[in-house]
C-alpha atoms as a PDB file:
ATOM      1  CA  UNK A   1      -1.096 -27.830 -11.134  1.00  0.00           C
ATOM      2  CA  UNK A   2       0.322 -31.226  -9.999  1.00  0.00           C
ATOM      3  CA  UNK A   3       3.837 -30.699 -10.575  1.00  0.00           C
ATOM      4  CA  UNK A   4       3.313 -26.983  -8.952  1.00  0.00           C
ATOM      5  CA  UNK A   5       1.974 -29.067  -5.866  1.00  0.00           C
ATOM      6  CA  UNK A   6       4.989 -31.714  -6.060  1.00  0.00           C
ATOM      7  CA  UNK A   7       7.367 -28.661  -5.963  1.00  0.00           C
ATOM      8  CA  UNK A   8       5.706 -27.138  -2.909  1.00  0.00           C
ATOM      9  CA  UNK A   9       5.775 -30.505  -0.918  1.00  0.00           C
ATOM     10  CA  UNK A  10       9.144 -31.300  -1.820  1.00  0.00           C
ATOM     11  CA  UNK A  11      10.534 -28.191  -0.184  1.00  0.00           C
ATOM     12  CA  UNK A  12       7.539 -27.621   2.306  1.00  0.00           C
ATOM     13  CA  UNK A  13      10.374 -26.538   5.119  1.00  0.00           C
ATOM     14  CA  UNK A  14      11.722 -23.998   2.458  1.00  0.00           C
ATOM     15  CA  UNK A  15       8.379 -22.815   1.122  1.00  0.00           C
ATOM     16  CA  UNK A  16       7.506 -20.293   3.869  1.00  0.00           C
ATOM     17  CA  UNK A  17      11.174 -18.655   4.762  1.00  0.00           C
ATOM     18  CA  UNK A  18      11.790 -18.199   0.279  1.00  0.00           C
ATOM     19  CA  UNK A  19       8.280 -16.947  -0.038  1.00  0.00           C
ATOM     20  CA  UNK A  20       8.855 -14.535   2.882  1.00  0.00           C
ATOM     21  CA  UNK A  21      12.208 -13.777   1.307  1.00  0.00           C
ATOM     22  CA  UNK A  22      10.587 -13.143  -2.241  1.00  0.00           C
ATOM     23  CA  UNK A  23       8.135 -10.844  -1.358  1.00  0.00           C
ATOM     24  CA  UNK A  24      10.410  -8.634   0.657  1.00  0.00           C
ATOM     25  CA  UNK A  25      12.552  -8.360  -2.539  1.00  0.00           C
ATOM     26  CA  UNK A  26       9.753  -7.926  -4.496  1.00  0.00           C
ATOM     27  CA  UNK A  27       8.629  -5.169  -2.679  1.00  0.00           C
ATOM     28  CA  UNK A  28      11.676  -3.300  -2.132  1.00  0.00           C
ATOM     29  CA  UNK A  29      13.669  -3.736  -5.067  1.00  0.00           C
ATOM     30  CA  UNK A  30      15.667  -0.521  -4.637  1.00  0.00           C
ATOM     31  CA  UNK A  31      17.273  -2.038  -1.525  1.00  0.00           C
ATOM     32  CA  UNK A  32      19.288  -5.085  -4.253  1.00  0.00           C
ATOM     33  CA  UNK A  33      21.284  -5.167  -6.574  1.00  0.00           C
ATOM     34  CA  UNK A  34      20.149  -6.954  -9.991  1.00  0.00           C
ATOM     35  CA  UNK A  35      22.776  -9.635  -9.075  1.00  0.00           C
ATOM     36  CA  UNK A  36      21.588 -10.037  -5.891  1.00  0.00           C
ATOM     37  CA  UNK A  37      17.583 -10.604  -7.362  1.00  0.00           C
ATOM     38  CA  UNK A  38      18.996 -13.175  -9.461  1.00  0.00           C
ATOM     39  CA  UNK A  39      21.018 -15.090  -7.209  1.00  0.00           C
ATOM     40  CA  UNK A  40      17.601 -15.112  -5.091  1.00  0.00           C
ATOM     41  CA  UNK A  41      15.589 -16.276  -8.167  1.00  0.00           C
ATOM     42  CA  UNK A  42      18.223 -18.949  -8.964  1.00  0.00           C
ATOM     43  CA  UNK A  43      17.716 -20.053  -5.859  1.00  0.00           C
ATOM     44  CA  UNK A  44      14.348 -21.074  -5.472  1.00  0.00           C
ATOM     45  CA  UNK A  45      14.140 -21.967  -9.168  1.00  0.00           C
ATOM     46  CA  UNK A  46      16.848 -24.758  -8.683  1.00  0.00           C
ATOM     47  CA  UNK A  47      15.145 -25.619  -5.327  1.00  0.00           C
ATOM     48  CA  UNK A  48      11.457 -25.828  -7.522  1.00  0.00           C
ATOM     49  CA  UNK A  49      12.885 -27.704 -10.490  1.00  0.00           C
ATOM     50  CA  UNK A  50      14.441 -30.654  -8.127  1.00  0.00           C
ATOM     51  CA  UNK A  51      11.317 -31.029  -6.127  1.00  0.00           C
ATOM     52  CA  UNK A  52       8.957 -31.099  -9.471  1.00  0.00           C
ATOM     53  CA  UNK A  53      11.129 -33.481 -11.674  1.00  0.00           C
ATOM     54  CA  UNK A  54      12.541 -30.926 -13.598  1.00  0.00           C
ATOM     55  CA  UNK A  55      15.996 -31.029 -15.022  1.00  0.00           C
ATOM     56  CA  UNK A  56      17.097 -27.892 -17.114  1.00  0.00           C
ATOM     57  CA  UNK A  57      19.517 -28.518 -20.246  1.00  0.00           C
ATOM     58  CA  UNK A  58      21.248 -25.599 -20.982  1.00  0.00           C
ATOM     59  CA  UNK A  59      23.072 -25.048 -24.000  1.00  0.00           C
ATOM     60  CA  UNK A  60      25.330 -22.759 -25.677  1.00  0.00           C
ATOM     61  CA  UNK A  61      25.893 -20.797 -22.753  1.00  0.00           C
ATOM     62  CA  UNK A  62      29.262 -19.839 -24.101  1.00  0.00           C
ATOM     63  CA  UNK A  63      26.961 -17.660 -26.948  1.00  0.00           C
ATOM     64  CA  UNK A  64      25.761 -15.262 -24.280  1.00  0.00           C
ATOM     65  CA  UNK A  65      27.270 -11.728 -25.001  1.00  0.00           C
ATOM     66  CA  UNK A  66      29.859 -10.974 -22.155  1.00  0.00           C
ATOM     67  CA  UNK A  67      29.514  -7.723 -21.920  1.00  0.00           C
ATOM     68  CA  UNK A  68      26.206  -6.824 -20.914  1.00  0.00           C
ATOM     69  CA  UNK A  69      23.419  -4.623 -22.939  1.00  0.00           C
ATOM     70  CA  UNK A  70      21.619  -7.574 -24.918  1.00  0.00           C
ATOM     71  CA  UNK A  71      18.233  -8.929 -25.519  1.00  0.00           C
ATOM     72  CA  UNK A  72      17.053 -12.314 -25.359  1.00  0.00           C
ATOM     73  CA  UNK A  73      14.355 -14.104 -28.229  1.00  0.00           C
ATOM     74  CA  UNK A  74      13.018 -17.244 -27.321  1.00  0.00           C
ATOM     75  CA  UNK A  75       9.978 -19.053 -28.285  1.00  0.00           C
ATOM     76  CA  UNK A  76       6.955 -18.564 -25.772  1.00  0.00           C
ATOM     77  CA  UNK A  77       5.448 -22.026 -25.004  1.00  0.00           C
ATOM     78  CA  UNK A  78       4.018 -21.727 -21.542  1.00  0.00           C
ATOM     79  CA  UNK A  79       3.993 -19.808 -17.948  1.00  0.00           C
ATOM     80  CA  UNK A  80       7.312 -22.353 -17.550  1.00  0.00           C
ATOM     81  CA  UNK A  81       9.593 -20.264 -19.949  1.00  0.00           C
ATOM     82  CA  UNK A  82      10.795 -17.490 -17.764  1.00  0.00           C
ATOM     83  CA  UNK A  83      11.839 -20.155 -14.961  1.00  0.00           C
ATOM     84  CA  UNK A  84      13.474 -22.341 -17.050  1.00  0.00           C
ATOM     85  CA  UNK A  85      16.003 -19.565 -18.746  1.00  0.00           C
ATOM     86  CA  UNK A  86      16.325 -18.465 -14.997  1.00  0.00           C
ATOM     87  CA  UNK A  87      18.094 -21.402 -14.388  1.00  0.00           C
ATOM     88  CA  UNK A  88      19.949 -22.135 -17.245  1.00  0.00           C
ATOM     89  CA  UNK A  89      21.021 -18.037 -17.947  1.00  0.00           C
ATOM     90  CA  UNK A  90      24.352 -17.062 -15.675  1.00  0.00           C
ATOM     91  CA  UNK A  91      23.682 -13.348 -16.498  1.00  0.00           C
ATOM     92  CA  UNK A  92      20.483 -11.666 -14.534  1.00  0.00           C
ATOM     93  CA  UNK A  93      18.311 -10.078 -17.179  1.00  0.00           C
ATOM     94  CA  UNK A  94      14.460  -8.300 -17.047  1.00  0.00           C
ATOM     95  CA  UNK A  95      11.807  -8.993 -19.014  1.00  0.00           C
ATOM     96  CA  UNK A  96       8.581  -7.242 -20.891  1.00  0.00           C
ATOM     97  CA  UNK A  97       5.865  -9.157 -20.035  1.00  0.00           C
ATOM     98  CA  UNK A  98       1.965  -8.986 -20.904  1.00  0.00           C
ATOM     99  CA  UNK A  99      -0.406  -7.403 -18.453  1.00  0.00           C
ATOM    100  CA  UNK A 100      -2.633 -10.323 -18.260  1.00  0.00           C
ATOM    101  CA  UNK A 101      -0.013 -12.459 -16.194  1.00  0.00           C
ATOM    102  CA  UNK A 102       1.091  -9.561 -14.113  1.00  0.00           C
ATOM    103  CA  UNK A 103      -1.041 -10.459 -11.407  1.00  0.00           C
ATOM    104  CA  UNK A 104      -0.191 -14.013 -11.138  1.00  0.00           C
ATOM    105  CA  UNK A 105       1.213 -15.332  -7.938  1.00  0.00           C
ATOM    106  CA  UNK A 106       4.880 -16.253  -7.742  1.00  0.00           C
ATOM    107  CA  UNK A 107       5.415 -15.018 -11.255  1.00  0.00           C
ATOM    108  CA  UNK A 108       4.542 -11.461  -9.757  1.00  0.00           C
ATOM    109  CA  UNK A 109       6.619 -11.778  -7.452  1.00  0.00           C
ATOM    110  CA  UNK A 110       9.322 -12.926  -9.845  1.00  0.00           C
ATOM    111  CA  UNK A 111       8.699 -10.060 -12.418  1.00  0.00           C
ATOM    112  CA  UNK A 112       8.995  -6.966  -9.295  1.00  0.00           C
ATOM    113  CA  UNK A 113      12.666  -8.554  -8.505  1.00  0.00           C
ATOM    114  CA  UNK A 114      13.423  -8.470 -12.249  1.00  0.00           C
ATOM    115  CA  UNK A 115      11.748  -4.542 -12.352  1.00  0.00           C
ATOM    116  CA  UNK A 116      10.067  -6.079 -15.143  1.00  0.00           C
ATOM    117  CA  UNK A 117       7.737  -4.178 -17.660  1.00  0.00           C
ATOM    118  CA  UNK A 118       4.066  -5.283 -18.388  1.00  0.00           C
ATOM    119  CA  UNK A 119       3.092  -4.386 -21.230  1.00  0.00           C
ATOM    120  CA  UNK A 120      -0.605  -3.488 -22.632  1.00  0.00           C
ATOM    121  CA  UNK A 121      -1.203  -4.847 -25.704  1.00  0.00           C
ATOM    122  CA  UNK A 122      -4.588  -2.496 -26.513  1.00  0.00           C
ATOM    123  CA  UNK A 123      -2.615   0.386 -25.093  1.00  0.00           C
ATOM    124  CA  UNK A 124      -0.002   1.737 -28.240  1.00  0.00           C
ATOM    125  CA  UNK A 125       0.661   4.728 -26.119  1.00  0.00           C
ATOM    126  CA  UNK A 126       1.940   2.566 -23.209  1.00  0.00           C
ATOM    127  CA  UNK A 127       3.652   0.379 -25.358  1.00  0.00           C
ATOM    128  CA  UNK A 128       5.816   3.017 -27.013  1.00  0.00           C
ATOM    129  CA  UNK A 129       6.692   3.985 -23.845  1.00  0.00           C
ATOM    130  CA  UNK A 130       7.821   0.849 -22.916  1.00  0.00           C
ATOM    131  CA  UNK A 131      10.145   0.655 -25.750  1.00  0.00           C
ATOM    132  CA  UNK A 132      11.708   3.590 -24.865  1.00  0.00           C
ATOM    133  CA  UNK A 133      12.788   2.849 -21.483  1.00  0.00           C
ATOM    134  CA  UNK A 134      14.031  -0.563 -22.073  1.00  0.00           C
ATOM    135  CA  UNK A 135      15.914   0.760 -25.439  1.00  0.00           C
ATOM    136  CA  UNK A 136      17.527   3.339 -22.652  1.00  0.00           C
ATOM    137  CA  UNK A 137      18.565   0.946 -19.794  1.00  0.00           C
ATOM    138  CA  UNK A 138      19.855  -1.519 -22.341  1.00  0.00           C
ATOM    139  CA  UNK A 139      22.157   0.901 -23.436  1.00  0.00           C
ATOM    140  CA  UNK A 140      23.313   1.768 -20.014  1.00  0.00           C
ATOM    141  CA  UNK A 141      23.664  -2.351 -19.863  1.00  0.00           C
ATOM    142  CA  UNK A 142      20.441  -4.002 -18.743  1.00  0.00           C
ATOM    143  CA  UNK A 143      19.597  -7.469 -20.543  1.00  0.00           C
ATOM    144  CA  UNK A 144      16.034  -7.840 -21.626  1.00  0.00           C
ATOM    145  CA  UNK A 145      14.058 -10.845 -22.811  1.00  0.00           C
ATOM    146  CA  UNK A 146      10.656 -10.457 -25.162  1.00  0.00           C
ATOM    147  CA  UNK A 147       8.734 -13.074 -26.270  1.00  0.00           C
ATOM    148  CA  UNK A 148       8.349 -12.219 -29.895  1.00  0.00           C
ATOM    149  CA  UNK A 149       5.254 -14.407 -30.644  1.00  0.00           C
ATOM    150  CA  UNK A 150       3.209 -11.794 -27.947  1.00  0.00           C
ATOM    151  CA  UNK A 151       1.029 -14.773 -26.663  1.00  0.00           C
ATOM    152  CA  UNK A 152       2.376 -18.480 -25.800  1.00  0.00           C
ATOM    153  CA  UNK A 153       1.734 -21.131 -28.960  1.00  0.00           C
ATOM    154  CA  UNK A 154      -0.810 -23.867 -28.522  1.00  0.00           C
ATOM    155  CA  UNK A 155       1.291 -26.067 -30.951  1.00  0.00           C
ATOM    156  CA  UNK A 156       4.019 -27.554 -28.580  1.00  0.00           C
ATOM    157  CA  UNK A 157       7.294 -26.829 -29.835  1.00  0.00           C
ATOM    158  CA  UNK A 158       5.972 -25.734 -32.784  1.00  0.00           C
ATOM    159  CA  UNK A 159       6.504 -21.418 -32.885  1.00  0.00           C
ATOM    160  CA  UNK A 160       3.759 -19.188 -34.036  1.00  0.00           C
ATOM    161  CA  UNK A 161       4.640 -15.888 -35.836  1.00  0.00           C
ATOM    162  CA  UNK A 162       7.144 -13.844 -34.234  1.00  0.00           C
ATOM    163  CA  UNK A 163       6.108  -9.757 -34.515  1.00  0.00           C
ATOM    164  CA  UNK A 164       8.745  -7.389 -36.186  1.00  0.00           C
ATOM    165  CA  UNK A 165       7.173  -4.978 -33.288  1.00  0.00           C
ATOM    166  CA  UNK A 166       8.951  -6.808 -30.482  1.00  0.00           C
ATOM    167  CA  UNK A 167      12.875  -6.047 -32.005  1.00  0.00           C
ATOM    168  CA  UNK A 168      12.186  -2.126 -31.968  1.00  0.00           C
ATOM    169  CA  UNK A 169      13.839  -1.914 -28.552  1.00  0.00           C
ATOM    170  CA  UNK A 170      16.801  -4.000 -29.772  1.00  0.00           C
ATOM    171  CA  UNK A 171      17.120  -2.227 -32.878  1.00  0.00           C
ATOM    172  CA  UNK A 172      17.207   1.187 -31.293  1.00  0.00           C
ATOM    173  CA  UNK A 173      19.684   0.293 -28.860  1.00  0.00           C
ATOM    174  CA  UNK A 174      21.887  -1.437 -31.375  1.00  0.00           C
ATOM    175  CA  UNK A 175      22.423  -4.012 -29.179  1.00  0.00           C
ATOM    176  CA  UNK A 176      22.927  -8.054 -29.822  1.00  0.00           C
ATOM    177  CA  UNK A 177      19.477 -10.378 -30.422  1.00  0.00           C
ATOM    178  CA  UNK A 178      20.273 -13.516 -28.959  1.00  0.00           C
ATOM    179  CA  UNK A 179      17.546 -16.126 -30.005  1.00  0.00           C
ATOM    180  CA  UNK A 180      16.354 -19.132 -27.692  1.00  0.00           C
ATOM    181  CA  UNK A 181      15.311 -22.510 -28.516  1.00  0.00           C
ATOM    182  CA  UNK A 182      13.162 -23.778 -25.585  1.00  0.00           C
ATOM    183  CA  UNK A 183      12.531 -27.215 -26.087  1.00  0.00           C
ATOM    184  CA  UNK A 184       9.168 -28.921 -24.115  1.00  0.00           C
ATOM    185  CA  UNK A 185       9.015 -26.118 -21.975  1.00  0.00           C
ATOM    186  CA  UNK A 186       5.058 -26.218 -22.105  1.00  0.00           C
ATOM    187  CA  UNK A 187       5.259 -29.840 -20.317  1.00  0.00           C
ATOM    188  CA  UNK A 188       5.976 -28.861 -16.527  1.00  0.00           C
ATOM    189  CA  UNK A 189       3.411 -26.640 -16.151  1.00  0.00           C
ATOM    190  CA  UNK A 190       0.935 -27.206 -19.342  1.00  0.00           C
ATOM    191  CA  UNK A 191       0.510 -30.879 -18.768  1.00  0.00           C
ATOM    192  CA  UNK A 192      -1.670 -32.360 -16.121  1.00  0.00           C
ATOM    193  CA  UNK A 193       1.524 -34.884 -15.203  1.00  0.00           C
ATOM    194  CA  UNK A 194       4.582 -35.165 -12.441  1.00  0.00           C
ATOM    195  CA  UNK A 195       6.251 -37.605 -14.277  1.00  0.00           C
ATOM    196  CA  UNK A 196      10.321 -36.027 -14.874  1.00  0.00           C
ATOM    197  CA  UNK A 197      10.561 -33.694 -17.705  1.00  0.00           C
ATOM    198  CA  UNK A 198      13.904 -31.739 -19.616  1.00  0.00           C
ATOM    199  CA  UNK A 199      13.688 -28.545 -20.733  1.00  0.00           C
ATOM    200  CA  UNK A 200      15.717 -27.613 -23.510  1.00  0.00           C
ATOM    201  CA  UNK A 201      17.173 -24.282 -23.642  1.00  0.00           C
ATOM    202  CA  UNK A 202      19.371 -23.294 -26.387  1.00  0.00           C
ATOM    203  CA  UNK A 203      21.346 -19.780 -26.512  1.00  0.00           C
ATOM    204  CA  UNK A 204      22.046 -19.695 -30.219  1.00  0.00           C
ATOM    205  CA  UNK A 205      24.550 -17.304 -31.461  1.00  0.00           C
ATOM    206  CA  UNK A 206      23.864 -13.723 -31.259  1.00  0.00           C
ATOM    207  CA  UNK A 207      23.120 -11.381 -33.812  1.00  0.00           C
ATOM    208  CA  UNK A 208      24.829  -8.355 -33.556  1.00  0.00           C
ATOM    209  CA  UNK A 209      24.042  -4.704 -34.834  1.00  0.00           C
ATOM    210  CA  UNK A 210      25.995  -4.840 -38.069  1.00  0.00           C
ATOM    211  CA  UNK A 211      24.411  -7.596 -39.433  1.00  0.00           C
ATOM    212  CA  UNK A 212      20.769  -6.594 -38.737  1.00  0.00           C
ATOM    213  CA  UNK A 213      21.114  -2.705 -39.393  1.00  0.00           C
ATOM    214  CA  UNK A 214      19.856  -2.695 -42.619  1.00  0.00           C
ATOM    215  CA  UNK A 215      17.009  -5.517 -42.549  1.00  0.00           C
ATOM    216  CA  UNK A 216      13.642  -4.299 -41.981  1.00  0.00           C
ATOM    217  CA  UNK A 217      11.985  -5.551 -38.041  1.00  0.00           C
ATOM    218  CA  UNK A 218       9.656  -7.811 -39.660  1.00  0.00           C
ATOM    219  CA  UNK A 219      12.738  -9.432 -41.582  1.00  0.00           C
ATOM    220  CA  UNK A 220      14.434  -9.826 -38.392  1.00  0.00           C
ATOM    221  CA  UNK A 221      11.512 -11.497 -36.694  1.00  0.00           C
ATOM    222  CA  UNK A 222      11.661 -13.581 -39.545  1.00  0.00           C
ATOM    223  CA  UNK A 223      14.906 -14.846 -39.648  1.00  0.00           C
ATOM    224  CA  UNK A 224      14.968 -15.144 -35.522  1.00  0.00           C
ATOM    225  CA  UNK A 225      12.274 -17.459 -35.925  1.00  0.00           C
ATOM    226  CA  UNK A 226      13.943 -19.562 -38.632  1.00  0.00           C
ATOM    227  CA  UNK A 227      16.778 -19.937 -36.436  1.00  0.00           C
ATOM    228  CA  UNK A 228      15.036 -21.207 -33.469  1.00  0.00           C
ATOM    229  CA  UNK A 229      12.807 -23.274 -35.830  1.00  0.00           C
ATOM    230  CA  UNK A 230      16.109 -25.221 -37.034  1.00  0.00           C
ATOM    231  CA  UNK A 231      17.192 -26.134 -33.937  1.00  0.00           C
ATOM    232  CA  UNK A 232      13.970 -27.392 -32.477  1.00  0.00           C
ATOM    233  CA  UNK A 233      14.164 -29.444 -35.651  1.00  0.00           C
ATOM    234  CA  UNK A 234      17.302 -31.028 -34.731  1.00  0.00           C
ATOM    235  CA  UNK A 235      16.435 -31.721 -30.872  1.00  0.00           C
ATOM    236  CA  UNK A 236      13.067 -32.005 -30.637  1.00  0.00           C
END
């Protein structure tokens, strides 16, 4: 909550025209472009990050497919993730999200100008249909992010158990996995501190359909996690 307080006070004089600006977008999403909701969300997440002490180390940008149609992996650590790939991603992407955060302020907000997808956990008939739609606009070229794990980890950079469930909409589009490694992205939000912080975020290299096709979902959860898991290991 302090650092969320440092971040409004540091851009008090831009706090009222981007939040004005946010919620249009967010309510009338059919009048932008996806590349025009990103720009906006870069924005005010590179205006936020300055005024709460927050730099953003991106790396292996140059693994991010270029053409369009993929779905990111990271590790889930904190309310913080979204924001901080935000920043470091060039290419605008969605994201399926729980239903418990959906009504969170700012992060609402943030999810309408992606068109996100909430997803209900103890609803399997609304969660099928979930994976069907984003399966079909990744296709047609969306980028998606899930957070495998389903719930943040209370272990710091440490990941919890990433669910073969979560790679059925990547698997039935065919389409890249690119894992994340996000690096003490719990601090600037989980910890009661404003002192700075770095966020790590790590694009590892993709994994594309013909290397996956014939592993099972809960084998490609698997090795996903082991991936991000070795480069925490190096950086953290």
């Amino acid at each position: 909550m302090k650092r969320i307080l440092l971040m409004i006070f540091r851009n008090i004089f831009l706090v009222p025209y981007a939040w004005c600006k946010l919620c249009y977008h967010a309510a009338h999403p059919e009048k932008y472009t996806d590349e025009e909701q990103y720009a906006l969300l870069k924005y005010i997440t590179l205006r936020a990050n300055r005024g709460g002490n927050v730099k953003i180390a991106a790396y292996g940008v140059e693994n991010i497919p270029e053409e369009n149609g993929f779905m990111f992996f990271p590790n889930h650590q904190g309310l913080y993730d979204v924001l901080a790939i935000i920043e470091a991603c060039p290419k605008p992407f969605a994201v399926v999200a729980k239903k418990e955060i959906a009504n969170i302020q700012f992060l609402k907000q943030v999810f309408a100008c992606m068109n996100a997808y909430m997803l209900d956990r103890e609803d399997v008939r609304q969660a099928m249909q979930v994976i069907i739609h984003v399966t079909e606009e990744v296709k047609k070229g969306r980028n998606y992010l899930i957070f495998a794990e389903g719930t943040r980890s209370k272990n710091g950079n440490h990941p919890g158990k990433f669910k073969g469930g979560s790679f059925k909409s990547a698997t039935k589009a065919k389409c890249p996995i690119v894992p994340v490694a996000l690096i003490d992205s719990f601090k600037p939000f989980d910890t009661n501190t404003i002192s700075p912080v770095t966020v790590q975020v790590h694009f590892l290299k993709p994994m594309y359909y013909e290397e996956y096709k014939d592993m099972k979902t809960t084998e490609i959860a698997a090795e996903v996690k082991r991936r991000i898991e070795e480069v925490i290991g190096q950086y953290a």
